[in-house]
C-alpha atoms as a PDB file:
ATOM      1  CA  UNK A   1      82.047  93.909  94.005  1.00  0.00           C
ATOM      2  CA  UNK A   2      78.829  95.610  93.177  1.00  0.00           C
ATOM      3  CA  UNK A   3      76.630  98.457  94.587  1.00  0.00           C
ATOM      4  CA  UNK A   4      72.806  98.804  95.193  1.00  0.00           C
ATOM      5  CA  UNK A   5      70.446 100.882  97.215  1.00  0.00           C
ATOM      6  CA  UNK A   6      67.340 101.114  98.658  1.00  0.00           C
ATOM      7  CA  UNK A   7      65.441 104.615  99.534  1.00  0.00           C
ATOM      8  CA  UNK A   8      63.832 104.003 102.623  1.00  0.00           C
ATOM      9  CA  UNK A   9      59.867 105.482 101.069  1.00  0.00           C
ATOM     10  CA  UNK A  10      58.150 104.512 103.199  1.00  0.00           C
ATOM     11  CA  UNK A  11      58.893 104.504 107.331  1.00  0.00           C
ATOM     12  CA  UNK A  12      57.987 101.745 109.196  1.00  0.00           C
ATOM     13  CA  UNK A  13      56.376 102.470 113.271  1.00  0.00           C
ATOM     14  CA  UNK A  14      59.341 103.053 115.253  1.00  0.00           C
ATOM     15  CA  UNK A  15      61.437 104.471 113.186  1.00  0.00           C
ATOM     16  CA  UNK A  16      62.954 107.479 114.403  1.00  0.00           C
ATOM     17  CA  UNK A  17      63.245 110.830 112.663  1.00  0.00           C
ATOM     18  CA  UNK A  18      67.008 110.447 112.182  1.00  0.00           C
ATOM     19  CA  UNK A  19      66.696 107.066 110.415  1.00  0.00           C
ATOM     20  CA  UNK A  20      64.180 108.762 107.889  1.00  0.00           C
ATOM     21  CA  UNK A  21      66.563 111.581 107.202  1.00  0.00           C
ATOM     22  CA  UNK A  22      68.970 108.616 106.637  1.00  0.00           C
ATOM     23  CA  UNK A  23      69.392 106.860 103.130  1.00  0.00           C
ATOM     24  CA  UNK A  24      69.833 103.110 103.502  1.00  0.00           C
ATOM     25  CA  UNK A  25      72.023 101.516 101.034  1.00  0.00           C
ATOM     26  CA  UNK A  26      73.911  98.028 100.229  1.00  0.00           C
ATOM     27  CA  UNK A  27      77.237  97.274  99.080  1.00  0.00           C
ATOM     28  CA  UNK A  28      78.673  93.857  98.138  1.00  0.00           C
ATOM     29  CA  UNK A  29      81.915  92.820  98.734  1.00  0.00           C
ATOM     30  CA  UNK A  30      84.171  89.976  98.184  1.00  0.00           C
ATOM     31  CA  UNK A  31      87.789  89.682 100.006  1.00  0.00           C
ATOM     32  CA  UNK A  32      89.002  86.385 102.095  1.00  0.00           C
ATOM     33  CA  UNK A  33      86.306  84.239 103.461  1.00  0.00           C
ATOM     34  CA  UNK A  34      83.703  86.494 101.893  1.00  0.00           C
ATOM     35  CA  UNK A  35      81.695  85.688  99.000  1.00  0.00           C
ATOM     36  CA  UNK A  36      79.742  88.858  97.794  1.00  0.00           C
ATOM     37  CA  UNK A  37      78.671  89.514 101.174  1.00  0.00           C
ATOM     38  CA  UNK A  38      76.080  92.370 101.823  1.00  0.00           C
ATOM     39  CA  UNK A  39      76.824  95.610 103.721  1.00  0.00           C
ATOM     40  CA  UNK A  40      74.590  98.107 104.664  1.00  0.00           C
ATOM     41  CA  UNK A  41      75.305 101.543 105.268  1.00  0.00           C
ATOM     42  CA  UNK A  42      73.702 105.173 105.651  1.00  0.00           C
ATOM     43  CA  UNK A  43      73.729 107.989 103.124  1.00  0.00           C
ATOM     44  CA  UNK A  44      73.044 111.938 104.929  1.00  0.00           C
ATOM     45  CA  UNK A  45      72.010 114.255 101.297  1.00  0.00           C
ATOM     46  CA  UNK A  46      72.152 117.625 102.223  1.00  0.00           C
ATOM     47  CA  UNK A  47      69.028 118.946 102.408  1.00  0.00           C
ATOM     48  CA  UNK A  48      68.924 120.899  98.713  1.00  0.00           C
ATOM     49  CA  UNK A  49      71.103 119.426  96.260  1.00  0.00           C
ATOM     50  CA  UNK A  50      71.724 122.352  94.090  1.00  0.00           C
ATOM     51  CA  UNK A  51      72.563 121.538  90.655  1.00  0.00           C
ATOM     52  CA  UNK A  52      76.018 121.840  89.246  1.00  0.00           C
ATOM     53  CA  UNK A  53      76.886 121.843  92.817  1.00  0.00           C
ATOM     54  CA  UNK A  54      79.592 119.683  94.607  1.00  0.00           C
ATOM     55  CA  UNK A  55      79.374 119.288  98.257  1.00  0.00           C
ATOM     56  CA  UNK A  56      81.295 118.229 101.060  1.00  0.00           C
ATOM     57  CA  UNK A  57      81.559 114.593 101.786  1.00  0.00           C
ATOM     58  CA  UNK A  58      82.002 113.596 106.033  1.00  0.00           C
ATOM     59  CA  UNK A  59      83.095 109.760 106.272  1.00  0.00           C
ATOM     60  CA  UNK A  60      82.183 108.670 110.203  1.00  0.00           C
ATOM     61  CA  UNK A  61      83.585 105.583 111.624  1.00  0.00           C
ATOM     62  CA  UNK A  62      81.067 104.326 114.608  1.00  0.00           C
ATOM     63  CA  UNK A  63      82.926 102.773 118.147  1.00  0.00           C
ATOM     64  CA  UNK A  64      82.549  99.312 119.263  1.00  0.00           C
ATOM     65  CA  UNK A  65      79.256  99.770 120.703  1.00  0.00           C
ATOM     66  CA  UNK A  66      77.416 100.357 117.639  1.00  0.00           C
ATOM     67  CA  UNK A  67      78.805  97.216 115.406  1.00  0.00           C
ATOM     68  CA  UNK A  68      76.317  94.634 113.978  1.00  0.00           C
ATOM     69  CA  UNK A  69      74.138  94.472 111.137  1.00  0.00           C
ATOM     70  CA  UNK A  70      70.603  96.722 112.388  1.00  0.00           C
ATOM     71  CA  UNK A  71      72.053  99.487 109.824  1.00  0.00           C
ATOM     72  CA  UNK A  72      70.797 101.693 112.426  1.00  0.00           C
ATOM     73  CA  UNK A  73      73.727 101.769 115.474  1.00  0.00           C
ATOM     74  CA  UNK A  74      75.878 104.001 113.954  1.00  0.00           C
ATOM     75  CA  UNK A  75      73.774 106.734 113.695  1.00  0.00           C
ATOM     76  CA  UNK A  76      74.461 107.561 117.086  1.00  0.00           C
ATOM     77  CA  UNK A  77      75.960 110.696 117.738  1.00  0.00           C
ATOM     78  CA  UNK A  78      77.800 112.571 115.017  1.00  0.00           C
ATOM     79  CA  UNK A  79      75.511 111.249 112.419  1.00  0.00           C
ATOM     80  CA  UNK A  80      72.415 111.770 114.987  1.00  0.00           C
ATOM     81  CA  UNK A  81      73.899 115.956 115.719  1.00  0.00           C
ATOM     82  CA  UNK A  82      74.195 116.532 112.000  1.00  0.00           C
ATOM     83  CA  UNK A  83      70.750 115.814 110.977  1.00  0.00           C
ATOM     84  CA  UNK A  84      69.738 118.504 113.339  1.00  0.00           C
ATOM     85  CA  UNK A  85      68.062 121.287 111.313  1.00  0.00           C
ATOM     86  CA  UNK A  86      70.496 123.869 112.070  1.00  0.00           C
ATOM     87  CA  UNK A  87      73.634 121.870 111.374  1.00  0.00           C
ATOM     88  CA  UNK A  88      71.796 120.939 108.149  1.00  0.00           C
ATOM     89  CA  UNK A  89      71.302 124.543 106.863  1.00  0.00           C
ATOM     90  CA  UNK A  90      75.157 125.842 108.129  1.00  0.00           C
ATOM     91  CA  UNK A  91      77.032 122.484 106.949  1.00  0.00           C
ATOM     92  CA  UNK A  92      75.307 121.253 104.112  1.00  0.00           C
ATOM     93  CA  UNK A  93      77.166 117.972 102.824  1.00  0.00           C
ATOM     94  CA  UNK A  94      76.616 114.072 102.096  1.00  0.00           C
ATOM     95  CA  UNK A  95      77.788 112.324 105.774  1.00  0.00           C
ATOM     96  CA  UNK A  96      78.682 108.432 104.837  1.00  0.00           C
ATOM     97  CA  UNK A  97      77.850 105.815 107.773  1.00  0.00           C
ATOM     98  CA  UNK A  98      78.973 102.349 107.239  1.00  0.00           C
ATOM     99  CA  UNK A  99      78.872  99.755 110.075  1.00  0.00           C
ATOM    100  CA  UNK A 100      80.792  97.778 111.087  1.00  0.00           C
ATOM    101  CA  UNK A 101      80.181  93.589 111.937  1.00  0.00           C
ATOM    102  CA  UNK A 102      79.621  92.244 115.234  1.00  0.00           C
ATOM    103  CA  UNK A 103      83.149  90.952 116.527  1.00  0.00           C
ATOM    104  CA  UNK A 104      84.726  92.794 113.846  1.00  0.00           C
ATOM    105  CA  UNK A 105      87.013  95.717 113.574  1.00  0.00           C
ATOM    106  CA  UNK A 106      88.255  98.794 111.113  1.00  0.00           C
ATOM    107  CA  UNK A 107      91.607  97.877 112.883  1.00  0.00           C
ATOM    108  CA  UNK A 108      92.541  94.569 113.996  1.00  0.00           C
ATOM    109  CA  UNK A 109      94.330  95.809 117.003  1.00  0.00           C
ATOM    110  CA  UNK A 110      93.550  96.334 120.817  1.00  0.00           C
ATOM    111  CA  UNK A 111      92.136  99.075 122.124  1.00  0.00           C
ATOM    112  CA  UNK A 112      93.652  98.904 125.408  1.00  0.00           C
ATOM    113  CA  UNK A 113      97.282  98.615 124.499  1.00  0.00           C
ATOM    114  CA  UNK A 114      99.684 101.873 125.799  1.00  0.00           C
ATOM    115  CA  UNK A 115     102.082 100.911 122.764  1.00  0.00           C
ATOM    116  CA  UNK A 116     101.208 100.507 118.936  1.00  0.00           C
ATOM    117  CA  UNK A 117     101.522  98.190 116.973  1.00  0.00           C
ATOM    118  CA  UNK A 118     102.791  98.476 113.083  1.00  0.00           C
ATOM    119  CA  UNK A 119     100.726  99.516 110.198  1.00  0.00           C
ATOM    120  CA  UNK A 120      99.396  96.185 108.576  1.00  0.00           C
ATOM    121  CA  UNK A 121     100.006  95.649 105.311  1.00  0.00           C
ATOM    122  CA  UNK A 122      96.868  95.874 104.203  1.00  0.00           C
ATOM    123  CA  UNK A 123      93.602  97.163 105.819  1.00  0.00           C
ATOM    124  CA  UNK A 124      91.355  94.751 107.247  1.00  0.00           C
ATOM    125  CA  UNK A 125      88.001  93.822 105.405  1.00  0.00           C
ATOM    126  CA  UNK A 126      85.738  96.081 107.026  1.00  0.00           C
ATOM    127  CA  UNK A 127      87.978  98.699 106.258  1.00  0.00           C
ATOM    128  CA  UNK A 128      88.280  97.814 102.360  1.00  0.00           C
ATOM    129  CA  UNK A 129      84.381  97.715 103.035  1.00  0.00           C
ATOM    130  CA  UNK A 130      84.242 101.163 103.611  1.00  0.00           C
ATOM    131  CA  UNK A 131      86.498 102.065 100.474  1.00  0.00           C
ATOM    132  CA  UNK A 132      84.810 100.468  98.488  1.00  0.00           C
ATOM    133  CA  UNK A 133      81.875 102.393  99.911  1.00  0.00           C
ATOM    134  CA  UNK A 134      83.648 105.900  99.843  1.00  0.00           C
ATOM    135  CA  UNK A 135      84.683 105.018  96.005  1.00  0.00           C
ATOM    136  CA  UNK A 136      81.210 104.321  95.116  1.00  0.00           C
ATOM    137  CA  UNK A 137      79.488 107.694  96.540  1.00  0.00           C
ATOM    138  CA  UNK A 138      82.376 109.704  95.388  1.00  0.00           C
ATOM    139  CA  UNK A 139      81.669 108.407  91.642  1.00  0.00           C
ATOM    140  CA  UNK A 140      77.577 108.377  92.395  1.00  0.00           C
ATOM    141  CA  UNK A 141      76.929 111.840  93.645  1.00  0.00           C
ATOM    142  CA  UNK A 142      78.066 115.312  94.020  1.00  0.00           C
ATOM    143  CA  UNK A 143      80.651 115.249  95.730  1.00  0.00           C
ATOM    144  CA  UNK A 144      83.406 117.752  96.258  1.00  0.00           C
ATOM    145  CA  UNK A 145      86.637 115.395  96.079  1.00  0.00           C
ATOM    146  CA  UNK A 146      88.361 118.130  97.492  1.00  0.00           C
ATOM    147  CA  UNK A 147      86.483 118.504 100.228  1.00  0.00           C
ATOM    148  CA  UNK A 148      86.521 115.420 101.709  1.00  0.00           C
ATOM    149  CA  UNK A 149      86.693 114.722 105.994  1.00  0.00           C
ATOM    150  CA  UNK A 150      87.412 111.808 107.875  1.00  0.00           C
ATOM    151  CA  UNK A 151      86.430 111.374 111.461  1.00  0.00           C
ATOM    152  CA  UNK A 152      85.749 108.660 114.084  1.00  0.00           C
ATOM    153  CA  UNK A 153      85.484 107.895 118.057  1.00  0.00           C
ATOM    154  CA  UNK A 154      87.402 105.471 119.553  1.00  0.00           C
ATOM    155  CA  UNK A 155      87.107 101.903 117.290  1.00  0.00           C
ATOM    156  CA  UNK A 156      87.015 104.505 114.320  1.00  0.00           C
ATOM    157  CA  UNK A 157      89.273 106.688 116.387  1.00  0.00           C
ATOM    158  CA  UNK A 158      91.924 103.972 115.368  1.00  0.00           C
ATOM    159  CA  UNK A 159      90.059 103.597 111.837  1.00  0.00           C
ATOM    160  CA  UNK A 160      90.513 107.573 111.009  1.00  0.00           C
ATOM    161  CA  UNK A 161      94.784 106.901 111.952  1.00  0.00           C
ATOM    162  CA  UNK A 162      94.949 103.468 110.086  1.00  0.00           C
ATOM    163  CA  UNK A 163      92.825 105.459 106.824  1.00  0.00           C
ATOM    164  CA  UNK A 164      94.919 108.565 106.869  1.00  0.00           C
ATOM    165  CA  UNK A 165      98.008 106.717 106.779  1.00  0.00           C
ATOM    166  CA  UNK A 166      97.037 104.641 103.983  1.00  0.00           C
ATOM    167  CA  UNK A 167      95.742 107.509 102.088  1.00  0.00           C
ATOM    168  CA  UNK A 168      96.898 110.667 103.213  1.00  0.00           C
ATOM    169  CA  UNK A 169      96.064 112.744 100.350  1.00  0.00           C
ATOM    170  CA  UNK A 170      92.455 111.446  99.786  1.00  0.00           C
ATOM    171  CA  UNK A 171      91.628 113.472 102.560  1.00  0.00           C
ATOM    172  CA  UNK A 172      90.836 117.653 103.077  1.00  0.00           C
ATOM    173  CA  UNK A 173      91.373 116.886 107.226  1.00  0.00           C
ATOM    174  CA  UNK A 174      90.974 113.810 109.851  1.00  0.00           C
ATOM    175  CA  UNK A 175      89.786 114.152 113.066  1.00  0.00           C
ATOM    176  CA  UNK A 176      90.657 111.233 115.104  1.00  0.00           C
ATOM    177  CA  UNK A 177      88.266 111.060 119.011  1.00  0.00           C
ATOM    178  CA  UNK A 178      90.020 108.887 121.450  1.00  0.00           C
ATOM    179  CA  UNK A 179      92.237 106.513 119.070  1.00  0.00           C
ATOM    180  CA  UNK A 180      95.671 105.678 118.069  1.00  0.00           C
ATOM    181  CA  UNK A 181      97.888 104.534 114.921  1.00  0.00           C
ATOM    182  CA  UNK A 182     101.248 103.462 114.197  1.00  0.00           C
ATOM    183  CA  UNK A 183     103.502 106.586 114.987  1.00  0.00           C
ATOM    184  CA  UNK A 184     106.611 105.071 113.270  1.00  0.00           C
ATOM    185  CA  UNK A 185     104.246 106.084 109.814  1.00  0.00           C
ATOM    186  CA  UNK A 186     103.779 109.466 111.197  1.00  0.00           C
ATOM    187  CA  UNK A 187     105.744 111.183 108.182  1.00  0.00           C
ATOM    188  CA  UNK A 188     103.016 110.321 106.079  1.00  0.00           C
ATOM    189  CA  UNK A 189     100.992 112.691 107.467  1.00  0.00           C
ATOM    190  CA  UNK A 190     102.561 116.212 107.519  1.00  0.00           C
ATOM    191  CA  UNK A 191     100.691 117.649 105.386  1.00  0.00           C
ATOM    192  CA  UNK A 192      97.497 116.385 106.268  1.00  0.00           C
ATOM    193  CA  UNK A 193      95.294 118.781 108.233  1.00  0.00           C
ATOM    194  CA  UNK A 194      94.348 116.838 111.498  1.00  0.00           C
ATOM    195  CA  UNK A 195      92.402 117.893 114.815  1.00  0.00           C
ATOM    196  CA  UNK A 196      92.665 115.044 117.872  1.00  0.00           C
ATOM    197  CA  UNK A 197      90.616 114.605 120.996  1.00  0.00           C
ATOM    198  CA  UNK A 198      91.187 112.738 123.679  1.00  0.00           C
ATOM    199  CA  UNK A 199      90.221 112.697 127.435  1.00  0.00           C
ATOM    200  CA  UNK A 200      93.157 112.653 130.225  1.00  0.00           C
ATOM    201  CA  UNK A 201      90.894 110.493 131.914  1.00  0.00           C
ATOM    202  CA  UNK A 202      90.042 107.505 129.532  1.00  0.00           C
ATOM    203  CA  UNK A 203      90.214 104.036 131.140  1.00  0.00           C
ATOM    204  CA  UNK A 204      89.222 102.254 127.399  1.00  0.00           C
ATOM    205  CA  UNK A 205      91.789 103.945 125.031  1.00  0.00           C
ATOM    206  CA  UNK A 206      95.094 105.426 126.893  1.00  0.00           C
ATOM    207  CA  UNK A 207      95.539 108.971 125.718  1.00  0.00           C
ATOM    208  CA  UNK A 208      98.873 108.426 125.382  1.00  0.00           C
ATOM    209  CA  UNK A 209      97.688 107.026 121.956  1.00  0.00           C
ATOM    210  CA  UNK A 210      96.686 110.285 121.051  1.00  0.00           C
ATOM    211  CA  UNK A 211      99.788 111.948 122.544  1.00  0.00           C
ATOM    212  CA  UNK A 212     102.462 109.903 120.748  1.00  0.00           C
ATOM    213  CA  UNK A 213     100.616 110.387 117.062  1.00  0.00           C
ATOM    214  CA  UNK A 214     100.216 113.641 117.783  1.00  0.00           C
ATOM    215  CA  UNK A 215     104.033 114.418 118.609  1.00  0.00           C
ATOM    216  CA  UNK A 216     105.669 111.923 116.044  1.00  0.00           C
ATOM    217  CA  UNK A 217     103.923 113.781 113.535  1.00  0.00           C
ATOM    218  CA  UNK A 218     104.807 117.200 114.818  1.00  0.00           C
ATOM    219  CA  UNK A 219     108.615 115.488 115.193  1.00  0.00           C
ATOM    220  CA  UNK A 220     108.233 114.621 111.479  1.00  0.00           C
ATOM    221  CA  UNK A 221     107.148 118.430 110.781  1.00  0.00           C
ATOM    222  CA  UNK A 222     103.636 118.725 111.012  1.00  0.00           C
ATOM    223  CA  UNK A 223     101.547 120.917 112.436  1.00  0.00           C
ATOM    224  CA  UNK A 224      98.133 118.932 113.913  1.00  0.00           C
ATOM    225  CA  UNK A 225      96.084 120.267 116.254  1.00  0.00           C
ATOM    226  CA  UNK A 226      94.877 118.615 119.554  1.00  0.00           C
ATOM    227  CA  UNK A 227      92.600 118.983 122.250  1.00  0.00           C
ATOM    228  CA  UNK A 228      93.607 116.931 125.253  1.00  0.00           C
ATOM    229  CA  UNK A 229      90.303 117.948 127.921  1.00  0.00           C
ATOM    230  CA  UNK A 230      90.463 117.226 131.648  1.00  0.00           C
ATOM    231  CA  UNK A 231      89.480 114.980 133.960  1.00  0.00           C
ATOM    232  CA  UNK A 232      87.157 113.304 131.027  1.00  0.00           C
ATOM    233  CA  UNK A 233      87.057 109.703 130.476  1.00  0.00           C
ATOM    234  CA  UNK A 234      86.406 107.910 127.215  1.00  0.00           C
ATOM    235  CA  UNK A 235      83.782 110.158 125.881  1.00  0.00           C
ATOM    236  CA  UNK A 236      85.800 113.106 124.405  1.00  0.00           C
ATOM    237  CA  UNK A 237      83.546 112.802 121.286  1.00  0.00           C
ATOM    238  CA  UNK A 238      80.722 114.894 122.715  1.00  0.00           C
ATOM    239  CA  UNK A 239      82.649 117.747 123.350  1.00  0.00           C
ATOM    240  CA  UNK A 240      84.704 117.472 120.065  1.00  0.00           C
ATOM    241  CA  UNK A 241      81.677 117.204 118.143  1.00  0.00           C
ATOM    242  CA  UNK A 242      78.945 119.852 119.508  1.00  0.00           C
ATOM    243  CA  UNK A 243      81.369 122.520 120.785  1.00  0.00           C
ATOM    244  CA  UNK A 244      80.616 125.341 118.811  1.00  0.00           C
ATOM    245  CA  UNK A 245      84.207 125.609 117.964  1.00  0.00           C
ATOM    246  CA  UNK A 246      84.962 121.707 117.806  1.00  0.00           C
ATOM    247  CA  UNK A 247      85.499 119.766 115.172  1.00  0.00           C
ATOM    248  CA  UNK A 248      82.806 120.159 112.582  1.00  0.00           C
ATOM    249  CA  UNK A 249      83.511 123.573 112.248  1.00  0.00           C
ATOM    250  CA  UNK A 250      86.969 123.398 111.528  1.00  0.00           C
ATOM    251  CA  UNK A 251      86.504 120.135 109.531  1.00  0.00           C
ATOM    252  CA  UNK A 252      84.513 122.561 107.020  1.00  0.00           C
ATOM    253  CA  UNK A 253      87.245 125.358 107.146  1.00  0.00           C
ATOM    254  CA  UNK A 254      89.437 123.086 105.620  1.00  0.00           C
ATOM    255  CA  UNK A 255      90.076 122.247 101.585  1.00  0.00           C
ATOM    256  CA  UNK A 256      92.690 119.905 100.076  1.00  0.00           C
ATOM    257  CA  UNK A 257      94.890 121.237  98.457  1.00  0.00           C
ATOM    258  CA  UNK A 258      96.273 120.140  95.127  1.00  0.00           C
END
């Protein structure tokens, strides 16, 4: 596997302000049918990159909606909110945007199952994709190890459950919107600082996803945190990440501890 990027100098017509503010990078990866096959993803600096300073890292995983190849889908909402100026100055961090392929998925499960499924032995390639991604910004820039956050809506909703079990202490805190995981693994997890959302309402992903990771873990001994909000359907992730006290804000309270 190797790594190169591309800084996006000079902005083509149409390009909006977000996908300026947005780093465009490659990474090639080999696994299965795939022969050093490019990936593109987005790179968020904070605005001042002070030196001999580390800074929080934010890994997003996009829904199903914005899969393909544009490199430009998954900048919709959380990466789109924390571009905005003010989020900028208060949170100032690296936020990593991979995408994934069309007909592909961080999870190979389906969405609209009530029960899980086991933890596969090993994650999918889109989701070795993305480590391999993670590994190479972690070693590349400033980056507060540490202070590391995973979140995700719905496809990545599943994504953030499937990565946190794999790695559990890679993480400073997971926020998982509208997903679900494999709750017979939730022991792996106690100690991992976690904040769920999910709408009662959702016709796409059944909350009781959310419900039965939430209390296997707490079963196990854990102590997550989450938000189930009325009579909302499969878009909990607007709420969970603009409220003022939603996740962002507590995703930056939190530090891994050692």
């Amino acid at each position: 596997m190797s790594c190169s990027s591309i800084l996006l100098l000079l902005i083509a017509p149409g390009v909006t302000p977000v996908e300026q503010m947005y780093e465009t990078h490659t990474y090639h990866y080999s696994g299965g049918a795939l022969q050093e096959d490019p990936f593109r993803y987005r790179l968020l600096k904070p605005a001042r990159v002070e030196a001999g300073r580390a800074y929080p890292l934010v890994v997003f995983l996009h829904g199903a909606g914005e899969r393909g190849d544009d490199n430009v889908s998954q900048l919709k909402y959380l990466p789109t909110w924390m571009a905005e100026p003010e989020r900028r100055d208060r949170f100032p961090c690296f936020l990593l945007a991979p995408q994934c392929r069309a007909n592909d998925q961080w999870v190979r499960v389906p969405w609209g199952e009530s029960q899980s499924r086991p933890l596969a032995r090993e994650p999918s390639d889109a989701m070795k994709v993305v480590l391999g991604i993670l590994d190479h910004v972690i070693s590349t820039y400033p980056v507060d190890e540490n202070r590391v956050y995973l979140t995700g809506l719905s496809m990545g909703g599943y994504g953030c459950w499937d990565l946190a079990l794999r790695q559990p202490m890679r993480f400073a805190a997971v926020a998982p919107i509208c997903g679900g995981g494999d709750e017979s693994q939730a022991a792996r997890l106690i100690a991992v600082p976690i904040l769920a959302y999910h709408g009662d309402a959702d016709q796409a992903v059944p909350v009781v996803r959310t419900r039965r990771m939430i209390e296997a873990i707490r079963q196990a001994g854990g102590q997550p945190l989450y938000r189930e909000l009325p009579g909302v359907g499969h878009d909990s992730w607007t709420a969970a990440y603009t409220n003022a006290d939603g996740v962002v804000p507590w995703m930056f309270q939190q530090l891994r501890k050692p």
